[in-house]
PDB file of N, CA and C in Angstrom:
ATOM      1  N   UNK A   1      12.559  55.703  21.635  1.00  0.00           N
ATOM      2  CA  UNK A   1      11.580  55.207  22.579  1.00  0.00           C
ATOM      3  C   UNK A   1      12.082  55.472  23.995  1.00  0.00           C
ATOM      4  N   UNK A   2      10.870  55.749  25.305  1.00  0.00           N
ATOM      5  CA  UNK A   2      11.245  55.761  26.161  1.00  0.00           C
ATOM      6  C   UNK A   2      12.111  54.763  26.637  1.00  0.00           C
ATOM      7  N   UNK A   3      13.541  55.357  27.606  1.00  0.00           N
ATOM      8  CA  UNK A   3      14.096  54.836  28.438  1.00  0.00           C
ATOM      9  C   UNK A   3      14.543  55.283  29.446  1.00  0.00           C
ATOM     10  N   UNK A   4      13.813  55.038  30.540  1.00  0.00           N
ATOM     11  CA  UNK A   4      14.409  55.228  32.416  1.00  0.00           C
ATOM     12  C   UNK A   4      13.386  57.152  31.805  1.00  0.00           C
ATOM     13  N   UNK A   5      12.914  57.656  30.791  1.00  0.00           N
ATOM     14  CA  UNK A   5      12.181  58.890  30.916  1.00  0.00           C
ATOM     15  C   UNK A   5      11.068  58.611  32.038  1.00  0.00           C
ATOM     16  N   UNK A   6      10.990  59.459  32.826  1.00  0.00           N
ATOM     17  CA  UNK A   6       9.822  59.969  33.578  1.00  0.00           C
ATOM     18  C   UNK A   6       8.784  61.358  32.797  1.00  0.00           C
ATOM     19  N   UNK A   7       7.545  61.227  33.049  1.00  0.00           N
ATOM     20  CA  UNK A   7       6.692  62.216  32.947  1.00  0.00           C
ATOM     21  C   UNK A   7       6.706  63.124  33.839  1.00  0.00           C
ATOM     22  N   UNK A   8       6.972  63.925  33.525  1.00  0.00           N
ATOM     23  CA  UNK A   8       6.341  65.338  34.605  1.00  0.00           C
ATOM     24  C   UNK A   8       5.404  64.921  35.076  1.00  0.00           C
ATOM     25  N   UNK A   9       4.794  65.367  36.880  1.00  0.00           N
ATOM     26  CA  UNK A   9       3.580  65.225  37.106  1.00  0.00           C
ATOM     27  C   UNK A   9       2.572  65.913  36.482  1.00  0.00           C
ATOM     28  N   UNK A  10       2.960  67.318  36.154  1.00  0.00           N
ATOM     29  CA  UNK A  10       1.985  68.019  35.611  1.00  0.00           C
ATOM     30  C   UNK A  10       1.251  67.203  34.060  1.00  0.00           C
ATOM     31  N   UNK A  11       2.545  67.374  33.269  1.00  0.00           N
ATOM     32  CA  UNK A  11       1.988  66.229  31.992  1.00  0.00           C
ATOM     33  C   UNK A  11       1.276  64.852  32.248  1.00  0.00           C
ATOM     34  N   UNK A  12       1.993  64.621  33.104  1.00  0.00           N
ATOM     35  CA  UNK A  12       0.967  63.251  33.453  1.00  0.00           C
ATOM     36  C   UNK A  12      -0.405  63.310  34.255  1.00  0.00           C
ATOM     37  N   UNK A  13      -0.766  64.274  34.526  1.00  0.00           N
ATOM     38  CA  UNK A  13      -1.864  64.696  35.241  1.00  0.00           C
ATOM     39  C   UNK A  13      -2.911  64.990  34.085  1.00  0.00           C
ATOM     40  N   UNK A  14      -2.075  66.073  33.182  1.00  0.00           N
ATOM     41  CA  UNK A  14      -3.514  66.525  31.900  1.00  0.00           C
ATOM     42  C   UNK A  14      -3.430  65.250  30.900  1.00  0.00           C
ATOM     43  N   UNK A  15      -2.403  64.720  30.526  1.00  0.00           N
ATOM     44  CA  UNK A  15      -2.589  63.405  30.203  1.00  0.00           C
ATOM     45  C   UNK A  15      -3.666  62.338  30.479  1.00  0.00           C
ATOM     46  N   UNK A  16      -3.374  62.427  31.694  1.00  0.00           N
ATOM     47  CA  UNK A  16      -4.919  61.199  32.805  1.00  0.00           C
ATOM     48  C   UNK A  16      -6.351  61.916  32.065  1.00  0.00           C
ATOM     49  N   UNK A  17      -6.141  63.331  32.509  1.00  0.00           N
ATOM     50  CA  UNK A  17      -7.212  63.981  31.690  1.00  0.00           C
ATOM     51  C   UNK A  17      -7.751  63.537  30.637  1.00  0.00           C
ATOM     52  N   UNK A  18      -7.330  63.348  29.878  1.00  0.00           N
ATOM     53  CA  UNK A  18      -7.506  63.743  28.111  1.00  0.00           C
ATOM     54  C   UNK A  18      -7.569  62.093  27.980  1.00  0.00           C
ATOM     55  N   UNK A  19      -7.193  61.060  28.737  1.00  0.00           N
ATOM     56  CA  UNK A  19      -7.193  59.988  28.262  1.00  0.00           C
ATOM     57  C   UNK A  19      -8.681  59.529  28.691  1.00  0.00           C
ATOM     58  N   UNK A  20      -8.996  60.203  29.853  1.00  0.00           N
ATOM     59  CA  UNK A  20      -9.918  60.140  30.416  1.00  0.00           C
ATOM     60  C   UNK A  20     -11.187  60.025  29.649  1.00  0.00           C
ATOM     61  N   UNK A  21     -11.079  61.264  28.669  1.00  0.00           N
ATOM     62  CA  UNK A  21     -12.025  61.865  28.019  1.00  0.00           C
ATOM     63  C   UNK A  21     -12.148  60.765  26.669  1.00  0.00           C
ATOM     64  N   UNK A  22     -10.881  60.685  26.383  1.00  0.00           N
ATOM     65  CA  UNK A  22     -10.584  59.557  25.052  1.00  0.00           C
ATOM     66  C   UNK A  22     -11.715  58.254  25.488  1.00  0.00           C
ATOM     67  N   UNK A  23     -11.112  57.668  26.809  1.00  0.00           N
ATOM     68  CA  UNK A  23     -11.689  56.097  26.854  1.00  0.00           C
ATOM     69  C   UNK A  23     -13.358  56.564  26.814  1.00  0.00           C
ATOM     70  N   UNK A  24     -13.581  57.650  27.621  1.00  0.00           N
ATOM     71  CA  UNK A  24     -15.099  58.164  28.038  1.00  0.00           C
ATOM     72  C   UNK A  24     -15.934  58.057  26.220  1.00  0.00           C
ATOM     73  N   UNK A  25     -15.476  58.556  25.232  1.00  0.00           N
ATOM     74  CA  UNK A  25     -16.009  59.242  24.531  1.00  0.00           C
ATOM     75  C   UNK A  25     -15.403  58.033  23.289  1.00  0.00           C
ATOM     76  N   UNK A  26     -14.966  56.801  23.164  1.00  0.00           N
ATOM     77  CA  UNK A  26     -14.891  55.796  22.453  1.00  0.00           C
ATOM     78  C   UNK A  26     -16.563  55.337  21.558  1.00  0.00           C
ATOM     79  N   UNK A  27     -15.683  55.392  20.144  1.00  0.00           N
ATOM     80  CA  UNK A  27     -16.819  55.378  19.123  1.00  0.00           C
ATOM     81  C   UNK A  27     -17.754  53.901  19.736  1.00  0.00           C
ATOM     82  N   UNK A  28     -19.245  53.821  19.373  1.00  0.00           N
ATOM     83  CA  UNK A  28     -20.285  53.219  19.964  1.00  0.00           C
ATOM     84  C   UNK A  28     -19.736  51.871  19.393  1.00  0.00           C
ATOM     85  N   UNK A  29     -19.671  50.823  20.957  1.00  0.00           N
ATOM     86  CA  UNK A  29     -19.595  49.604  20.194  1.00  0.00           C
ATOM     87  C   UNK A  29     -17.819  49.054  20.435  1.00  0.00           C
ATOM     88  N   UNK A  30     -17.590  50.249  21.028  1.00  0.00           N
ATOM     89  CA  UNK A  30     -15.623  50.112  21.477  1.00  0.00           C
ATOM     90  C   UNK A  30     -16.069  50.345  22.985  1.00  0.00           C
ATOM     91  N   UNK A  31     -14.816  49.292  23.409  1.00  0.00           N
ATOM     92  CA  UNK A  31     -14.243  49.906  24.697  1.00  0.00           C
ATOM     93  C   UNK A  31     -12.797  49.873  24.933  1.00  0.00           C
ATOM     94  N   UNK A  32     -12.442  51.067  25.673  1.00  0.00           N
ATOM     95  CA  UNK A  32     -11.226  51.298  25.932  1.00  0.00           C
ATOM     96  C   UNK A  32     -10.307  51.441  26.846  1.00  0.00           C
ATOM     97  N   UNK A  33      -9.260  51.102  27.280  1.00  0.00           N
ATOM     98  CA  UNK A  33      -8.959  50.915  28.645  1.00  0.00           C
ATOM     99  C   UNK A  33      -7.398  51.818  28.802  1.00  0.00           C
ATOM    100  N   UNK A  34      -6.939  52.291  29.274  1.00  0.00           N
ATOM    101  CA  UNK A  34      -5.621  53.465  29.086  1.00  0.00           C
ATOM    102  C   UNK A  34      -4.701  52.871  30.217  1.00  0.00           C
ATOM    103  N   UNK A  35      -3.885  52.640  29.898  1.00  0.00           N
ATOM    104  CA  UNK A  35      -2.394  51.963  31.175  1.00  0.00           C
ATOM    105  C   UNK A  35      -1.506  52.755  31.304  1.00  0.00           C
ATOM    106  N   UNK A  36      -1.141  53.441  32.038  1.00  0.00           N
ATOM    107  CA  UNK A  36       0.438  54.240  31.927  1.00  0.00           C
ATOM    108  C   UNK A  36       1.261  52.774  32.702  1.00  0.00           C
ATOM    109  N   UNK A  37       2.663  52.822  32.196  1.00  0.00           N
ATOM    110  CA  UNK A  37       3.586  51.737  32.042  1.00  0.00           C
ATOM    111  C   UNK A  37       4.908  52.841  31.995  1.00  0.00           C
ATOM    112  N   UNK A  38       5.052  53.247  33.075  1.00  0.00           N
ATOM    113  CA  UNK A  38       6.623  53.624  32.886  1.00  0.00           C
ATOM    114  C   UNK A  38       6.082  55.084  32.355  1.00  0.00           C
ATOM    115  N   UNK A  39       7.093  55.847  31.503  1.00  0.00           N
ATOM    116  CA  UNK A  39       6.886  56.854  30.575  1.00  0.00           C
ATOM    117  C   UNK A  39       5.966  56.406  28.777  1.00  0.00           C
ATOM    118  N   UNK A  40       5.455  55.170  29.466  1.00  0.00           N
ATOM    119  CA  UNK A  40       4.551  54.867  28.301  1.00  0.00           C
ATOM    120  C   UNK A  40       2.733  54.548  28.427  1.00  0.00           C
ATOM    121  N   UNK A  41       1.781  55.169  27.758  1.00  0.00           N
ATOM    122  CA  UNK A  41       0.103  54.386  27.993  1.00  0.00           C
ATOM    123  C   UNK A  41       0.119  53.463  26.647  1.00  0.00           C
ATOM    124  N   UNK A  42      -0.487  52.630  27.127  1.00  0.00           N
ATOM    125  CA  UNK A  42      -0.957  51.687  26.259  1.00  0.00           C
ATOM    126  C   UNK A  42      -2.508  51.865  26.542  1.00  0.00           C
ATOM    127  N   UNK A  43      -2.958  51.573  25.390  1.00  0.00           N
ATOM    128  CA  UNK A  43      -4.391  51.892  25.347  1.00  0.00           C
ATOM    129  C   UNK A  43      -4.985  50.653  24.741  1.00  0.00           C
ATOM    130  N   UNK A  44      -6.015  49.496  25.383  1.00  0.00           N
ATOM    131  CA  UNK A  44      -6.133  48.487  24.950  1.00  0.00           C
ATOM    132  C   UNK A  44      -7.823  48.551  24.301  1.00  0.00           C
ATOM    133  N   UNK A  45      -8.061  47.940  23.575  1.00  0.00           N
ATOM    134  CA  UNK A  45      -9.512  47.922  22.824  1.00  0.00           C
ATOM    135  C   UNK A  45     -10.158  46.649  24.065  1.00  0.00           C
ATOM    136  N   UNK A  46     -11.413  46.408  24.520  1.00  0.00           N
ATOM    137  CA  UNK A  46     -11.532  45.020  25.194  1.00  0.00           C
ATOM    138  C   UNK A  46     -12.790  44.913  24.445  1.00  0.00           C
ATOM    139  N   UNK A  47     -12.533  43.188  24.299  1.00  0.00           N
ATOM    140  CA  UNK A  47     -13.637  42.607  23.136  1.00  0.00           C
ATOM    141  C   UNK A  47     -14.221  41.424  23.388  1.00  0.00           C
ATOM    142  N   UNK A  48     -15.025  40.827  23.048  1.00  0.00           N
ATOM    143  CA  UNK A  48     -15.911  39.774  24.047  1.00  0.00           C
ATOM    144  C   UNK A  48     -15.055  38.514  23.563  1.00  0.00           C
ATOM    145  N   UNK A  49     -14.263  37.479  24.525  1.00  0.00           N
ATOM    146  CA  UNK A  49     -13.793  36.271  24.221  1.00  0.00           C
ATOM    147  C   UNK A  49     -14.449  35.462  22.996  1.00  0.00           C
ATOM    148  N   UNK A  50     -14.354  34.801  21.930  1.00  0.00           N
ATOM    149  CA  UNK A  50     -15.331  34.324  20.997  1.00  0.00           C
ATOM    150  C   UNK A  50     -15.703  33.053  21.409  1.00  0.00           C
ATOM    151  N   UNK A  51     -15.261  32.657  22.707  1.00  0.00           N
ATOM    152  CA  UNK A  51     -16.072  31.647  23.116  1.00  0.00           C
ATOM    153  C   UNK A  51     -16.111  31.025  24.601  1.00  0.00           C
ATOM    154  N   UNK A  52     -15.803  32.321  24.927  1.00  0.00           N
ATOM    155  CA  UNK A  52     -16.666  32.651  26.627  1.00  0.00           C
ATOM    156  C   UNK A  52     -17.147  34.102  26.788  1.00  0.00           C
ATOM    157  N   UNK A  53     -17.830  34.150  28.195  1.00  0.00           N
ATOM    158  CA  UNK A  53     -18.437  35.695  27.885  1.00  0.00           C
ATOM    159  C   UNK A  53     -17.089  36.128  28.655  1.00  0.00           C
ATOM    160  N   UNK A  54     -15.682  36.375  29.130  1.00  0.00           N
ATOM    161  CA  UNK A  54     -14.514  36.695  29.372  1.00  0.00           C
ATOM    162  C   UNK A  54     -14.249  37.759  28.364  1.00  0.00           C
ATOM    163  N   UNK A  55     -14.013  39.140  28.567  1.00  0.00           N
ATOM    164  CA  UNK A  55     -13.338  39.699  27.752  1.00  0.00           C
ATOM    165  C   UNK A  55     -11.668  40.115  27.716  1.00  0.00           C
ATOM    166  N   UNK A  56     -11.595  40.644  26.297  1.00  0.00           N
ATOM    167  CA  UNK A  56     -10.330  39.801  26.267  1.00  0.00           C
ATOM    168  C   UNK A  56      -9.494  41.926  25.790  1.00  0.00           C
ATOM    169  N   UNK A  57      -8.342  42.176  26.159  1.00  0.00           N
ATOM    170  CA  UNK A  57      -7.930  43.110  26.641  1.00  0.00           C
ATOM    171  C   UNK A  57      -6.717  43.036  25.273  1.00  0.00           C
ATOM    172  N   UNK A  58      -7.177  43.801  24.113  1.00  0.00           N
ATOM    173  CA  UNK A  58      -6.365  43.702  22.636  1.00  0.00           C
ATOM    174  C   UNK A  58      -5.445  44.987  22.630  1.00  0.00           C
ATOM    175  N   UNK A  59      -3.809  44.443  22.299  1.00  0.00           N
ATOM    176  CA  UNK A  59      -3.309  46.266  22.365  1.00  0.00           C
ATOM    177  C   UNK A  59      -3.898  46.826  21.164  1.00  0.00           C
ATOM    178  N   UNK A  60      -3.885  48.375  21.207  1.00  0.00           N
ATOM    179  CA  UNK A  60      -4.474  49.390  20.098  1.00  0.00           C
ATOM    180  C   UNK A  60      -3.069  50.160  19.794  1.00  0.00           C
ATOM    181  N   UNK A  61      -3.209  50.431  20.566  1.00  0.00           N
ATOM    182  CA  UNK A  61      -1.829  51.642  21.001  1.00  0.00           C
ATOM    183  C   UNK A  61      -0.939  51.999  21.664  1.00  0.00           C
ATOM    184  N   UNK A  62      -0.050  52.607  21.245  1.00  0.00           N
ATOM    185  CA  UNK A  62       0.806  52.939  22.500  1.00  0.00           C
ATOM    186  C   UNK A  62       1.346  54.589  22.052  1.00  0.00           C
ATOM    187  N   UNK A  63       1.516  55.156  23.478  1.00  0.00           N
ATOM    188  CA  UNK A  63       1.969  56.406  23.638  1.00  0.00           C
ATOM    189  C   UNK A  63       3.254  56.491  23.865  1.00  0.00           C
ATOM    190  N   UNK A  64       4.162  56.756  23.725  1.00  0.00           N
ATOM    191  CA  UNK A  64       5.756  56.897  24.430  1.00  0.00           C
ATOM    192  C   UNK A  64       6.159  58.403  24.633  1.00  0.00           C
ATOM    193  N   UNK A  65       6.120  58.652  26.024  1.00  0.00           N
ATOM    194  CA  UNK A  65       7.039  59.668  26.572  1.00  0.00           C
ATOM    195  C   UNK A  65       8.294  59.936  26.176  1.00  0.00           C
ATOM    196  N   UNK A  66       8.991  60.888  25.496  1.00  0.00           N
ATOM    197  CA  UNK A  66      10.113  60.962  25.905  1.00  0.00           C
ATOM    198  C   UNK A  66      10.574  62.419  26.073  1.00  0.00           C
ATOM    199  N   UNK A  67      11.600  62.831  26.190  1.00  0.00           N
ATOM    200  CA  UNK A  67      11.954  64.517  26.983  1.00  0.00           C
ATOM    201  C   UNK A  67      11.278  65.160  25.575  1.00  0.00           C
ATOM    202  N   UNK A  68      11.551  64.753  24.240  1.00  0.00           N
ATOM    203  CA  UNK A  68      10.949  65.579  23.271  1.00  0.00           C
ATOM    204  C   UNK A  68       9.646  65.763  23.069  1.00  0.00           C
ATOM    205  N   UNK A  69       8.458  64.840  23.557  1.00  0.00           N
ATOM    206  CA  UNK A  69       7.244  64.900  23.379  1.00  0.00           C
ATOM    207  C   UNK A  69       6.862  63.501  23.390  1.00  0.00           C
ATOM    208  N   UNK A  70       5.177  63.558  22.676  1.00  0.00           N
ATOM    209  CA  UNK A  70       5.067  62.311  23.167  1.00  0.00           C
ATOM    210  C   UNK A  70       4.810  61.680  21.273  1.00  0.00           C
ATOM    211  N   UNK A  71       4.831  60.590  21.414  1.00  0.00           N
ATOM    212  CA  UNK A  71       5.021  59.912  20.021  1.00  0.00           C
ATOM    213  C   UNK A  71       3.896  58.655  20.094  1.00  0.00           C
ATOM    214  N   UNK A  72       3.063  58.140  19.000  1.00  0.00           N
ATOM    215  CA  UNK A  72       2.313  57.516  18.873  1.00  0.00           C
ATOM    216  C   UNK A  72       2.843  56.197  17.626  1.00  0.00           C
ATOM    217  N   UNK A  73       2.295  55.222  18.289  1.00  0.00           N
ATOM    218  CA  UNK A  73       3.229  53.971  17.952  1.00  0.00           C
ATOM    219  C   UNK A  73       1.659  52.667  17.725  1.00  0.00           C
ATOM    220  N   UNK A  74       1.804  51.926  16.251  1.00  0.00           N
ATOM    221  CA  UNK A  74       0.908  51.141  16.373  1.00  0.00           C
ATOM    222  C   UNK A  74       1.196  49.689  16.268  1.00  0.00           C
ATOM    223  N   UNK A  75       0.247  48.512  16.005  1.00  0.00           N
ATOM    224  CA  UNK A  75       0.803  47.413  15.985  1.00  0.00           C
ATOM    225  C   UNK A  75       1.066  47.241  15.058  1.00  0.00           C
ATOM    226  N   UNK A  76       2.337  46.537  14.100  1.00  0.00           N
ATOM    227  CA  UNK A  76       2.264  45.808  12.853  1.00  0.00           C
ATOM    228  C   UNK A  76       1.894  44.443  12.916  1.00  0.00           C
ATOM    229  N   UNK A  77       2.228  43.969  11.757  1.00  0.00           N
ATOM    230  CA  UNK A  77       1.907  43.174  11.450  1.00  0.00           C
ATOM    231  C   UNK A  77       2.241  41.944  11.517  1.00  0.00           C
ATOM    232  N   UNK A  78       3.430  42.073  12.358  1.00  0.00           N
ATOM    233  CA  UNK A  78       4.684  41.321  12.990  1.00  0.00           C
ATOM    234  C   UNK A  78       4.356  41.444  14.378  1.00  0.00           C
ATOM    235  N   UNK A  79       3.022  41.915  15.220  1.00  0.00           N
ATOM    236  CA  UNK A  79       3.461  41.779  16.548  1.00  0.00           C
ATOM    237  C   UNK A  79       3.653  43.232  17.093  1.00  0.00           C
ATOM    238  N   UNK A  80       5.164  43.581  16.522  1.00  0.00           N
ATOM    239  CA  UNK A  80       5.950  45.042  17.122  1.00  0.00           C
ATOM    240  C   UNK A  80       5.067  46.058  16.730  1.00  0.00           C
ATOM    241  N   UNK A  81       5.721  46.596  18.466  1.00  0.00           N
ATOM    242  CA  UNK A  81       4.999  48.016  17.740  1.00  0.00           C
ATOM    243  C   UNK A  81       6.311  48.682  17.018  1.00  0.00           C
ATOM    244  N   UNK A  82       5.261  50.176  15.894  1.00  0.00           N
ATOM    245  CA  UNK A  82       5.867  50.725  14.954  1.00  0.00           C
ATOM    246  C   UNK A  82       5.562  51.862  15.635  1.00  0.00           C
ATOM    247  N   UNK A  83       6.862  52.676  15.122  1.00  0.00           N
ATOM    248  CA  UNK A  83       5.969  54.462  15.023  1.00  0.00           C
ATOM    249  C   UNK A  83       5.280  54.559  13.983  1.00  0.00           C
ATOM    250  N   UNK A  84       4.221  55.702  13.955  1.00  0.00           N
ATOM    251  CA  UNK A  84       3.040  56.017  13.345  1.00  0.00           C
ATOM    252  C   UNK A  84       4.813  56.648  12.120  1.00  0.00           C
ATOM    253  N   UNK A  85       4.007  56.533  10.765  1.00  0.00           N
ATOM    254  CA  UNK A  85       4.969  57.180   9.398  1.00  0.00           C
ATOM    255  C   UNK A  85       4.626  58.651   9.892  1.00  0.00           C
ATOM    256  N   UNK A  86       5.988  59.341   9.653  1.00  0.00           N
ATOM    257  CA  UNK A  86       5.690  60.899   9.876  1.00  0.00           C
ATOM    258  C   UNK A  86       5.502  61.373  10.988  1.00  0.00           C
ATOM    259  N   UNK A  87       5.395  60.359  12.277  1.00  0.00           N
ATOM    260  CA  UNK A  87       4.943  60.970  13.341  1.00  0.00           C
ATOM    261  C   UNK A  87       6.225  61.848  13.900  1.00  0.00           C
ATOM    262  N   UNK A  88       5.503  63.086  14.495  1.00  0.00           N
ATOM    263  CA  UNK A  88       6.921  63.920  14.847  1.00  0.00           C
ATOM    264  C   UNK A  88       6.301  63.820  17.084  1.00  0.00           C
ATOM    265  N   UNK A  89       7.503  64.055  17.606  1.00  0.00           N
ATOM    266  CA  UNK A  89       6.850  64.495  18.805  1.00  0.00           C
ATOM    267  C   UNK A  89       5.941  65.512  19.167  1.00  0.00           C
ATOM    268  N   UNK A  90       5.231  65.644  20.251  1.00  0.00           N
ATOM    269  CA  UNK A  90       4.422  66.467  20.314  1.00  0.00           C
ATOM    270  C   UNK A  90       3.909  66.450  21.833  1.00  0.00           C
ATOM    271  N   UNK A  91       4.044  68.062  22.117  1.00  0.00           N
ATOM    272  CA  UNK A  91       3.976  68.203  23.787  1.00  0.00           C
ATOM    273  C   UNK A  91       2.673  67.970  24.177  1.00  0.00           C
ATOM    274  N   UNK A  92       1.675  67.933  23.475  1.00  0.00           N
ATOM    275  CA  UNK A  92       0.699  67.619  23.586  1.00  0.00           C
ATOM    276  C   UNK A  92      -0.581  66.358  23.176  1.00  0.00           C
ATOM    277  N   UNK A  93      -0.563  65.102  24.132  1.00  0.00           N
ATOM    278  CA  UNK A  93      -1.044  64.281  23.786  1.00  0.00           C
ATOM    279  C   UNK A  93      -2.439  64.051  23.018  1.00  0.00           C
ATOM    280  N   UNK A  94      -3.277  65.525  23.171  1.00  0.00           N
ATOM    281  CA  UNK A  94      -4.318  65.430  23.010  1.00  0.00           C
ATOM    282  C   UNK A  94      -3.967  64.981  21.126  1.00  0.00           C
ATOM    283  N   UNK A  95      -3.029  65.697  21.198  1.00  0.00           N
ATOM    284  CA  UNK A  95      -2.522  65.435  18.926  1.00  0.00           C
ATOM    285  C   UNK A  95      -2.792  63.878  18.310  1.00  0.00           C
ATOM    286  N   UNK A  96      -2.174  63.228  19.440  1.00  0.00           N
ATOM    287  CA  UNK A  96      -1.718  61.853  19.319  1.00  0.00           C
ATOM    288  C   UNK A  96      -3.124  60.908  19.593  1.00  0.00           C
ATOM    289  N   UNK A  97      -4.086  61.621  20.502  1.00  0.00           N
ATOM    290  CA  UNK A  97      -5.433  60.923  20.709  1.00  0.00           C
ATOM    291  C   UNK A  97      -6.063  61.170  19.318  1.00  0.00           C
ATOM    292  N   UNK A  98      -6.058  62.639  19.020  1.00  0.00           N
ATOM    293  CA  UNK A  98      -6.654  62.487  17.881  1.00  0.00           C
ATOM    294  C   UNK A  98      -6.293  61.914  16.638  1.00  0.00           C
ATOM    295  N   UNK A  99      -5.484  61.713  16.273  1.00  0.00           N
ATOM    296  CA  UNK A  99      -4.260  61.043  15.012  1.00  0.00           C
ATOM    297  C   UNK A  99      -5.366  59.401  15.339  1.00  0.00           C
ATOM    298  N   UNK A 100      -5.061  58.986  16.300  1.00  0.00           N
ATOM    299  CA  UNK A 100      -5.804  57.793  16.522  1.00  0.00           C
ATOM    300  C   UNK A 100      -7.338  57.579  16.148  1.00  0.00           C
ATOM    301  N   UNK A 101      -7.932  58.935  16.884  1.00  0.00           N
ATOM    302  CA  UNK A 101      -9.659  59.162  16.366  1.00  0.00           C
ATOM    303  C   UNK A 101     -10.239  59.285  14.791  1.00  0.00           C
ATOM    304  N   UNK A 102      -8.640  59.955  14.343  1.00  0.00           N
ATOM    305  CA  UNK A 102      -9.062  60.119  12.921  1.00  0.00           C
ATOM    306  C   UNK A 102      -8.343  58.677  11.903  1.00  0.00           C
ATOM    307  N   UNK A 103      -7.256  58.372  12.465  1.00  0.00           N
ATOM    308  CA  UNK A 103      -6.792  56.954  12.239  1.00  0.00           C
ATOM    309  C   UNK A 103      -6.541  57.207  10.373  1.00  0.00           C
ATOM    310  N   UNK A 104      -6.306  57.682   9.795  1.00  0.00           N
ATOM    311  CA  UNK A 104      -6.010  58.300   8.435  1.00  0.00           C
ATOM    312  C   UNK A 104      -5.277  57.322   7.857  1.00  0.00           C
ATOM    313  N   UNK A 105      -4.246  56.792   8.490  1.00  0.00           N
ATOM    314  CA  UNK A 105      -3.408  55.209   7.916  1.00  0.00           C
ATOM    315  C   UNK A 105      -4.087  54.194   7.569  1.00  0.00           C
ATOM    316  N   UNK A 106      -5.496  53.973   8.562  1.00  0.00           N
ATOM    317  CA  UNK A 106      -5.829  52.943   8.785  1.00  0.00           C
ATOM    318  C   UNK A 106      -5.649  52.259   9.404  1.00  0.00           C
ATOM    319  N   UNK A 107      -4.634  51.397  10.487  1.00  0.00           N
ATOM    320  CA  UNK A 107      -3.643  51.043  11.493  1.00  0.00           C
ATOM    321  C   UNK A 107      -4.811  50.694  12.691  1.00  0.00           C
ATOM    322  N   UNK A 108      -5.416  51.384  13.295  1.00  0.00           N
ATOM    323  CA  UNK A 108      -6.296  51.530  14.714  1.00  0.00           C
ATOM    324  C   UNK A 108      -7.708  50.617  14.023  1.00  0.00           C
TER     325      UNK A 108
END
């Protein structure tokens, strides 16, 4: 997991991109909100309080930077986040948006 890693600006630029496109293009009925945190996004689901109209800002995901690529990490069941089983790095986040879109574990 990231530590003291920085993003390239460039990566973090097509990153903003693509997350862009991710929160934009959230299946009907989701909303999505993208945080960069260091060399990490967290990507939160927001869902209507169940008993105010306050919505309420749920983690989904998390991305982690590190010099090898970027790695996709979900919640268990304990709270912590996990890495995704099998997940390998990958220079390209758009992999890791989709891993999420297609959600194949079940996890998201």
């Amino acid at each position: 997991m990231s530590k003291g890693n920085e993003i390239p600006p460039l990566l973090k630029k097509q990153a903003e991109q693509s997350l862009a496109k991710f929160v934009d293009q959230a299946p009907k009925g989701k909303v999505f909100i993208a945080t960069f945190k260091g060399a990490r996004v967290l990507i939160q689901e927001q869902v209507p309080h169940p008993k105010n109209a306050k919505p309420l800002n749920l983690p989904y995901a998390l991305l982690d930077y590190t010099d090898q690529g970027w790695q996709l990490l979900f919640r268990g069941t304990s709270g912590q986040w996990q890495l995704m089983p099998g997940d390998l790095p990958s220079a390209h986040i758009e992999e890791k948006l989709e891993q999420i879109r297609v959600d194949a574990l079940g996890v998201f």
